[in-house]
Structure formats: structure tokens, C-alpha cells
C-alpha atoms as a PDB file:
ATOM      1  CA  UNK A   1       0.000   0.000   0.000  1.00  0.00           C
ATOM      2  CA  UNK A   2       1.096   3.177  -1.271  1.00  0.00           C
ATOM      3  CA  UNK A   3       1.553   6.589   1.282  1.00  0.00           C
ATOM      4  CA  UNK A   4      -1.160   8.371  -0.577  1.00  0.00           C
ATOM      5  CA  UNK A   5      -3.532   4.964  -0.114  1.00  0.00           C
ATOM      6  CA  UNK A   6      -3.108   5.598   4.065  1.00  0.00           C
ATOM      7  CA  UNK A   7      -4.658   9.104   3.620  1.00  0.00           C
ATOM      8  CA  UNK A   8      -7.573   8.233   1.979  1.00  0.00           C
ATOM      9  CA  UNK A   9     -11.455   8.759   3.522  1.00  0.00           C
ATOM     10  CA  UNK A  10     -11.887   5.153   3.762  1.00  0.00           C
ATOM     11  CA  UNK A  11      -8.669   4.294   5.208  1.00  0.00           C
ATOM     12  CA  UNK A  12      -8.800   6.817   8.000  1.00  0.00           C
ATOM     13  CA  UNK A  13     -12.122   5.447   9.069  1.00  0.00           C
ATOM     14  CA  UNK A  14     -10.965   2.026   9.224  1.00  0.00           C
ATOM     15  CA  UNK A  15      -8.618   3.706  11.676  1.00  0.00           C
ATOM     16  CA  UNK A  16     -11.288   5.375  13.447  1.00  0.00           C
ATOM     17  CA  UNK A  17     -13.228   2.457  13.662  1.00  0.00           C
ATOM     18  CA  UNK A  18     -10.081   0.376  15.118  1.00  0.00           C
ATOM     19  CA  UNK A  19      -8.924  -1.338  12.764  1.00  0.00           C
ATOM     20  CA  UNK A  20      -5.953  -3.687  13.885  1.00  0.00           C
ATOM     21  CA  UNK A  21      -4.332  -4.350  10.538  1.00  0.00           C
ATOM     22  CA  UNK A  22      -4.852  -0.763   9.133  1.00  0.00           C
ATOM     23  CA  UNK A  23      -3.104   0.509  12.307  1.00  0.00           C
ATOM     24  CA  UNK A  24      -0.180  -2.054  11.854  1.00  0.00           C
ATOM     25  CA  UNK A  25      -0.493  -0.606   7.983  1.00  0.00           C
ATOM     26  CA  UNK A  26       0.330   2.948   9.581  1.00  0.00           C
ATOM     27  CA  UNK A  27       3.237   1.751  11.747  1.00  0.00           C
ATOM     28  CA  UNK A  28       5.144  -0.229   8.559  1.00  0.00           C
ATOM     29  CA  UNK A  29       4.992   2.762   6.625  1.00  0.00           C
ATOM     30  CA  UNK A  30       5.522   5.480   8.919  1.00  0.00           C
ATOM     31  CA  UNK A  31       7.756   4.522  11.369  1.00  0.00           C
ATOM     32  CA  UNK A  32      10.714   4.860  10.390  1.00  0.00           C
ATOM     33  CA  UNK A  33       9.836   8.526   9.086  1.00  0.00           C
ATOM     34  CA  UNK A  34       9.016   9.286  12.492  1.00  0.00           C
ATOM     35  CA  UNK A  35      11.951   8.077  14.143  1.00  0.00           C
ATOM     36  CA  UNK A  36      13.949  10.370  12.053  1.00  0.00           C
ATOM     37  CA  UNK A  37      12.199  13.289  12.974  1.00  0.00           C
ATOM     38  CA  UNK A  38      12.835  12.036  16.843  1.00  0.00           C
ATOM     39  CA  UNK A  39      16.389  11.770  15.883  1.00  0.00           C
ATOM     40  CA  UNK A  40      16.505  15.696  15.071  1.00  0.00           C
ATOM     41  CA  UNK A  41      15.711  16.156  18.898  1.00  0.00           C
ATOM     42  CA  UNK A  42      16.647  13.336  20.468  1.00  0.00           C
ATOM     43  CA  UNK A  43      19.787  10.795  21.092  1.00  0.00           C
ATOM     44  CA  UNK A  44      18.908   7.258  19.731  1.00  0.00           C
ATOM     45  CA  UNK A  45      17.099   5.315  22.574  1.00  0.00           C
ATOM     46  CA  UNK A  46      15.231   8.313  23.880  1.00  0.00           C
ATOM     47  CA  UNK A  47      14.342   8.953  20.126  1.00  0.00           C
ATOM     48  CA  UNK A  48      12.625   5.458  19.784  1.00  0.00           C
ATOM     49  CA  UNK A  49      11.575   5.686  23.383  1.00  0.00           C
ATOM     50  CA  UNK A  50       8.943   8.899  22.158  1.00  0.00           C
ATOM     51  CA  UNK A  51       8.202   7.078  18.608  1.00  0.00           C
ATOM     52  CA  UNK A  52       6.812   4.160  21.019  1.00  0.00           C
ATOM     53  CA  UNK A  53       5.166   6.328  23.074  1.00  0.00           C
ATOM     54  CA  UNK A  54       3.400   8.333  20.489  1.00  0.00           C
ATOM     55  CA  UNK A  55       2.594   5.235  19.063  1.00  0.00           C
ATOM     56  CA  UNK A  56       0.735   4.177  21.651  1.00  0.00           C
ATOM     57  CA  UNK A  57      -1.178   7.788  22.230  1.00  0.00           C
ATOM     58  CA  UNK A  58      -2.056   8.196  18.616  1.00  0.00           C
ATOM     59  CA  UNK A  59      -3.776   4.613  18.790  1.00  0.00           C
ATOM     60  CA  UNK A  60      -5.603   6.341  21.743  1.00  0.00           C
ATOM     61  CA  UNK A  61      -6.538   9.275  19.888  1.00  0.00           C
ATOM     62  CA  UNK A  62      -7.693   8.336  16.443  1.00  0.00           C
ATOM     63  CA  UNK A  63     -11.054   7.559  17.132  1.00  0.00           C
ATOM     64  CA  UNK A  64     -11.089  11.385  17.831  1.00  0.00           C
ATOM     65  CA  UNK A  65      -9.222  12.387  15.063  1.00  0.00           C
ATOM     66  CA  UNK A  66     -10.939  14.590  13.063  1.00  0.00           C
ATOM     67  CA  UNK A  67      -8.871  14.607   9.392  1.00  0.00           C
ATOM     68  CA  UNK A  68      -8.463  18.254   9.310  1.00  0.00           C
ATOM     69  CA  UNK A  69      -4.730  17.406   8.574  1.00  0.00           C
ATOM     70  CA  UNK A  70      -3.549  14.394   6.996  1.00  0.00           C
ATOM     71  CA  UNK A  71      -2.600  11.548   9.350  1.00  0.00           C
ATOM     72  CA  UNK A  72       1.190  11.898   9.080  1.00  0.00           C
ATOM     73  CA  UNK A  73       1.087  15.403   9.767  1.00  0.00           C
ATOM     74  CA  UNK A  74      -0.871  14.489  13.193  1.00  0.00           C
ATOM     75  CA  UNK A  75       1.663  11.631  13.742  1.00  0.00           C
ATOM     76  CA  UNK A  76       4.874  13.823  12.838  1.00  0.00           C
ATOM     77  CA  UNK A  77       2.838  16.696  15.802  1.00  0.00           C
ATOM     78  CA  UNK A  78       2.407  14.104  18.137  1.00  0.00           C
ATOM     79  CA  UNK A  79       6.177  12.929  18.319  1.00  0.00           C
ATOM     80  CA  UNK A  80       7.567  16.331  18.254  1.00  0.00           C
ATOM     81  CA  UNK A  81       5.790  17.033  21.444  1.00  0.00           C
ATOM     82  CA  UNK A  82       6.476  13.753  23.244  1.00  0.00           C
ATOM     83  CA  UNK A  83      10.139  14.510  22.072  1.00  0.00           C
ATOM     84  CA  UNK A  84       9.722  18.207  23.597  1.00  0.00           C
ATOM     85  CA  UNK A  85       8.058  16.733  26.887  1.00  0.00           C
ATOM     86  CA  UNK A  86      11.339  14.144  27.035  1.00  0.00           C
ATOM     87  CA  UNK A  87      13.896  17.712  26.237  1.00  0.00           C
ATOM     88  CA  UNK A  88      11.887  19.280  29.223  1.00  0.00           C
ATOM     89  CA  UNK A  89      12.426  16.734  31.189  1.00  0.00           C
ATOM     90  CA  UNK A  90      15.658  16.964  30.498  1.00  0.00           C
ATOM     91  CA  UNK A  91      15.989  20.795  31.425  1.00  0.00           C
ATOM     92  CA  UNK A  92      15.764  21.473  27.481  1.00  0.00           C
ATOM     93  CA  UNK A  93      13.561  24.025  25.415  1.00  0.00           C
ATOM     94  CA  UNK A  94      13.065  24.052  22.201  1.00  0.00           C
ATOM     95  CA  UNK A  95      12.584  28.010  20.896  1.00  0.00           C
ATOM     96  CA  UNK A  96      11.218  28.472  17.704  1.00  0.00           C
ATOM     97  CA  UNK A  97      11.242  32.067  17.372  1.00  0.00           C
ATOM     98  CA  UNK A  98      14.253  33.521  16.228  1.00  0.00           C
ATOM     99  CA  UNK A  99      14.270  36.623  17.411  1.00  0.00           C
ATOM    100  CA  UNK A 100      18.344  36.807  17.175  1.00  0.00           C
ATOM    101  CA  UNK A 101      19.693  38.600  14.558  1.00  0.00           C
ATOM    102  CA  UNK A 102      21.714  36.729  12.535  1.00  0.00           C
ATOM    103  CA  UNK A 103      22.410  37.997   9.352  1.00  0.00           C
ATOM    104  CA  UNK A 104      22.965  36.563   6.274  1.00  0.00           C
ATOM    105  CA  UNK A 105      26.431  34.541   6.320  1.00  0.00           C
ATOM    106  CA  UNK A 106      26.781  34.451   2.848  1.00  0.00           C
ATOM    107  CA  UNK A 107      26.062  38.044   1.321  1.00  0.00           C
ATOM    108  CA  UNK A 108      29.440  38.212   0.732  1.00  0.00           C
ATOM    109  CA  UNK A 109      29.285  35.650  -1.566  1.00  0.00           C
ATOM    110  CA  UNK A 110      26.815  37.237  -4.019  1.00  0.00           C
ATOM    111  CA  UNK A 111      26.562  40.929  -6.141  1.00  0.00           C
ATOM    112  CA  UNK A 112      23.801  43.107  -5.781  1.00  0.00           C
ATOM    113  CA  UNK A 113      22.321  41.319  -8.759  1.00  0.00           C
ATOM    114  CA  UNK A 114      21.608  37.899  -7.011  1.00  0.00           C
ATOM    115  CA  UNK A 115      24.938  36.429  -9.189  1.00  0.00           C
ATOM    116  CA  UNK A 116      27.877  34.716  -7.678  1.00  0.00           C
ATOM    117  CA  UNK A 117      30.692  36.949  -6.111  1.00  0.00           C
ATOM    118  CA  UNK A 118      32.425  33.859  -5.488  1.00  0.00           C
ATOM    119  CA  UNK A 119      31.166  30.668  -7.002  1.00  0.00           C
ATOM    120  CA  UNK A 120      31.215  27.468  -5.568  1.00  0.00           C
ATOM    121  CA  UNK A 121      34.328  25.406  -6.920  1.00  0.00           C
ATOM    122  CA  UNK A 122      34.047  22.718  -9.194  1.00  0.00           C
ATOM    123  CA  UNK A 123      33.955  19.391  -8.441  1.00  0.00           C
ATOM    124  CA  UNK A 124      35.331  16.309 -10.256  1.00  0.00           C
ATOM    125  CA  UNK A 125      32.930  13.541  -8.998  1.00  0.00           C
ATOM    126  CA  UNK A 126      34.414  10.645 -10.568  1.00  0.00           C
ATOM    127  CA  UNK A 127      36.886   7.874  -9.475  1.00  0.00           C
ATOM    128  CA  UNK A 128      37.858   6.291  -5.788  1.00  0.00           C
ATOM    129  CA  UNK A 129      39.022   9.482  -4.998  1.00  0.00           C
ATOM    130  CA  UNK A 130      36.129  10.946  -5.141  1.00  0.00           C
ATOM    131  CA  UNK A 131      34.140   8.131  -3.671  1.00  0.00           C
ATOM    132  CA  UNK A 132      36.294   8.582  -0.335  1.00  0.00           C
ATOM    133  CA  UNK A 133      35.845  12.559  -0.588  1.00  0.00           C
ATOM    134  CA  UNK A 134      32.063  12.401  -0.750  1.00  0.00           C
ATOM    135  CA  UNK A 135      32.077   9.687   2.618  1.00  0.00           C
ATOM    136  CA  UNK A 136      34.263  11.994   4.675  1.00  0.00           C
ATOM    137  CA  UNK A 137      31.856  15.117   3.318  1.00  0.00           C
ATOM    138  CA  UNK A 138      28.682  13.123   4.147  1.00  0.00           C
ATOM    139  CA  UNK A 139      30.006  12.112   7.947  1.00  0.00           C
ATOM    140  CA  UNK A 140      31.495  15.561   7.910  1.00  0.00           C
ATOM    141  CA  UNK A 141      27.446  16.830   7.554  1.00  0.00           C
ATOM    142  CA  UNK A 142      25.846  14.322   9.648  1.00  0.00           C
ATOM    143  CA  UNK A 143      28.649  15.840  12.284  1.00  0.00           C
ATOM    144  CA  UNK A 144      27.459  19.371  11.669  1.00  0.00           C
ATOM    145  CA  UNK A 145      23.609  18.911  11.738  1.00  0.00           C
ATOM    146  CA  UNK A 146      23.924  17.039  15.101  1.00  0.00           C
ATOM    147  CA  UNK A 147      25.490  20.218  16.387  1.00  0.00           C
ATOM    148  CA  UNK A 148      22.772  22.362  15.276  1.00  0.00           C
ATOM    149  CA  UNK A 149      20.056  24.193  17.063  1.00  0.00           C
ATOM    150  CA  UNK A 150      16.955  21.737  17.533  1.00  0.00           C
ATOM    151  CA  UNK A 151      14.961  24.521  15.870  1.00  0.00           C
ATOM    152  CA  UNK A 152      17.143  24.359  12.852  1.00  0.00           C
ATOM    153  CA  UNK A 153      18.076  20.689  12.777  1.00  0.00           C
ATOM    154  CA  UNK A 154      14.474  19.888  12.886  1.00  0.00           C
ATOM    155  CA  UNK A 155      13.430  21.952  10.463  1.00  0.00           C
ATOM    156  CA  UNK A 156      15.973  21.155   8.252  1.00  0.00           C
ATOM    157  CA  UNK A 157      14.829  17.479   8.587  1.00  0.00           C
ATOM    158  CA  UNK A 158      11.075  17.735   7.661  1.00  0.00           C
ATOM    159  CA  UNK A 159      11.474  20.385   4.861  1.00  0.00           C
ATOM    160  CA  UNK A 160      15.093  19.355   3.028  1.00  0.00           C
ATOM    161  CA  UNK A 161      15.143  15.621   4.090  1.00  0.00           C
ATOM    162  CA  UNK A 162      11.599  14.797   4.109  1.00  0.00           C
ATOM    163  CA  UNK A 163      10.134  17.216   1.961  1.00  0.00           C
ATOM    164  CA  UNK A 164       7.299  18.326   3.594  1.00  0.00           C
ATOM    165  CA  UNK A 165       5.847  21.684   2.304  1.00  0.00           C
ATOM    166  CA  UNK A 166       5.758  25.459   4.255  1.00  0.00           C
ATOM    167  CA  UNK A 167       1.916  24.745   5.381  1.00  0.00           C
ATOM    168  CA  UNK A 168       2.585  21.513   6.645  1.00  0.00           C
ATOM    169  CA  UNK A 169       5.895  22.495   9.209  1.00  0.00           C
ATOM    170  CA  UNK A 170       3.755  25.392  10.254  1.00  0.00           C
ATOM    171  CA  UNK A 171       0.927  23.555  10.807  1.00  0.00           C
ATOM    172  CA  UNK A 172       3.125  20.499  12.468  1.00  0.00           C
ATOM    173  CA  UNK A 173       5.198  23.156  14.526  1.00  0.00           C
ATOM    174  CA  UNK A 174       2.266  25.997  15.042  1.00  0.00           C
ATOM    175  CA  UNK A 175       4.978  28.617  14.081  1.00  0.00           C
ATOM    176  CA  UNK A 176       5.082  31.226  11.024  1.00  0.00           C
ATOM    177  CA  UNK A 177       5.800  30.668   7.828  1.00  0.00           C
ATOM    178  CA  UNK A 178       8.779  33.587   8.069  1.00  0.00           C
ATOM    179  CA  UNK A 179       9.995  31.947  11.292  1.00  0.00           C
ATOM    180  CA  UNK A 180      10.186  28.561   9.402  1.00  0.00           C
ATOM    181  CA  UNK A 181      11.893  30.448   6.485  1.00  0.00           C
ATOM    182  CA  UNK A 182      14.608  32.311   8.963  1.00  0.00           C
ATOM    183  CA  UNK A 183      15.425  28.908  10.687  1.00  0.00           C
ATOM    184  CA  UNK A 184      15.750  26.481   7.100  1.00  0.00           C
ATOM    185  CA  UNK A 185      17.829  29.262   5.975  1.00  0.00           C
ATOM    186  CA  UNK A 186      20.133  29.520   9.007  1.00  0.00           C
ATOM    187  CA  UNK A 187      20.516  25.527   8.691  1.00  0.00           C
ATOM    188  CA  UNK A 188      21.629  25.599   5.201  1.00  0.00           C
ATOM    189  CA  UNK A 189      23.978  28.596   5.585  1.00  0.00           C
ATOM    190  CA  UNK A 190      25.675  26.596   7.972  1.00  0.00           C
ATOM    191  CA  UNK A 191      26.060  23.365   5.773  1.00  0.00           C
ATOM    192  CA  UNK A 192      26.874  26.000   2.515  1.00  0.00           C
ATOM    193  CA  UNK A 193      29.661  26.877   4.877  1.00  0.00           C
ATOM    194  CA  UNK A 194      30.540  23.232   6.155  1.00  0.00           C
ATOM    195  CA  UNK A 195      30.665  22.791   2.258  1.00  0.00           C
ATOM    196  CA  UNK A 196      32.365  25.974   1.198  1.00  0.00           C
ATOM    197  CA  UNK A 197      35.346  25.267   3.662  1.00  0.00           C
ATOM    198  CA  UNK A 198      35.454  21.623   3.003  1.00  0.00           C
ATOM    199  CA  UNK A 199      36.174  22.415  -0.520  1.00  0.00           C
ATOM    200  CA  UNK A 200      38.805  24.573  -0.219  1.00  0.00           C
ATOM    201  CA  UNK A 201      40.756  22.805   2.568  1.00  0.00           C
ATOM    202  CA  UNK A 202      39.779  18.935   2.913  1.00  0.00           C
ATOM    203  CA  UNK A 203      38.464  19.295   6.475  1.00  0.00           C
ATOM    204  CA  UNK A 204      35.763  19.442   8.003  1.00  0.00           C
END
């Protein structure tokens, strides 16, 4: 069964109406989706610890759901806040207003036209070499966006590794679509930079 097949009418009422094998439909397919989003906020075990626990709520709930999102939207809302009650209890916050200035990291990089100051450099992509320079980038990244912000490294996962639209992470994290904007934009200046300095000197 496809995605789009789960978010039909007449699956979601098999749902409602408790459906055992419709349910364990749900968990094959979007499990491992959810766990990943955990893993934005969360260290491994407490990650899978929430995804269980949501789980077991969102069997609770669906009788009550209501469909006025689709159901992995709902799913993806109710493990971000069971992993924000586990940060809390933890002594952790999650902000998603960013009301620091920042600034833009790479207007230097760009002319008042929107064109390249300094373009990116070329890269030859072919051969072992370059095999063993695109693993040490990728664990070089995976480094990087564990030392993010949870605002940023979370929604960096559900818009650039998911692909879930604007209206969905607003509706998923109840924030504004400028605030979303600010924080995806902060995340990828900071892997354009990982990038940019990787390229000219080897490290990360």
C-alpha cells in the first residue's frame, strides 16, 4: 500500500473504527519517518523511546481524530511534542522564534544582482578518490547537523530531508511561515559553509 492509499477517507475510518491491521499498515509505513524526525531532537534510545510512546497515544486518539490534517502530519505533531516533553524533562527548550539577529552569512558571496561573487568550486565527482571525498563530506554533515540548534536541525529534517511543504511544518510546529523560512535558511547557511570550507581545505 502506497503513502497516498493511508490518507484516503476510507482508510482513515478504518482507523477510526479500530482497525488492527490498518493501524499495523500505519506503523510499517511510517515509522521509520518518524523516528527520524525524533532523531533531530533526540539521542537514539530516547528517540525510539517517544516514537513508542506516540505510538501508543495516537492509537488512543484516532477515534477522535478529526482529518483536518492528513494523518502523518498528526503523527509527525504528536512525536515532536512527546520529544519536547522528554527535552523538558531533560531541562531542554526548544525556541522556535528567532528573534536573534543573525544575518545573512553568505552576502558576501553574491553581487547586488543575485549572481555569484564567489562561485562554488568545481567538483570532479568521478573515481575512488572521489568516492572517499564524498564519505568523509557526508560524515562531515551528519557531524554538523547534530550540532545544530533543535529549531534548525528539525526543520531542516522535515522540509530538506523529508520534503514536507511550508503549510505543513507550520501547521506540524504551530509557528510562522517567516519563522520557518529564517530557521531552514540559518541551517543551510551553515552546511553552505561546512561545504564551502570543506572544498577549499579537505576538512571538516
Amino acid at each position: 500500500m502506497s503513502e497516498s492509499q493511508l490518507e484516503t477517507p476510507d482508510f482513515v475510518e478504518r482507523l477510526r473504527g479500530g482497525d488492527r491491521a490498518a493501524f499495523a499498515l500505519l506503523v510499517k509505513h511510517y515509522h521509520s519517518r518518524l523516528l527520524s524526525t525524533a532523531r533531530s531532537l533526540l539521542q537514539p534510545a530516547d528517540a525510539e523511546e517517544a516514537v513508542q510512546e506516540s505510538w501508543i497515544a495516537a492509537h488512543g486518539a484516532l477515534a477522535r481524530f478529526e482529518g483536518r490534517s492528513t494523518v502523518l502530519t498528526w503523527l509527525t505533531r504528536i512525536v515532536i511534542n512527546q520529544a519536547r516533553m522528554q527535552l523538558r524533562r531533560q531541562g531542554r527548550e526548544i525556541q522556535f522564534d528567532p528573534t536573534e539577529d543573525a544575518g545573512d552569512a553568505l552576502a558576501h558571496r553574491f553581487r547586488g544582482d543575485g549572481h555569484w561573487q564567489t562561485p562554488p568550486l568545481t567538483w570532479e565527482l568521478h573515481g575512488p578518490d572521489a568516492l572517499l571525498t564524498r564519505d568523509e563530506l557526508k560524515h562531515c554533515m551528519e557531524k554538523h547537523i547534530d550540532a545544530m540548534p533543535d529549531n534548525q536541525r528539525l526543520v531542516l529534517e522535515l522540509r530538506d530531508i523529508q520534503g514536507l511543504d511550508f503549510d505543513v511544518i507550520c501547521n506540524i510546529l504551530d509557528i510562522s511561515p517567516s519563522n520557518v523560512r529564517v530557521l531552514l535558511h540559518r541551517a543551510r547557511t551553515r552546511l553552505f559553509q561546512l561545504v564551502d570550507h570543506f572544498q577549499e581545505t579537505g576538512e571538516c
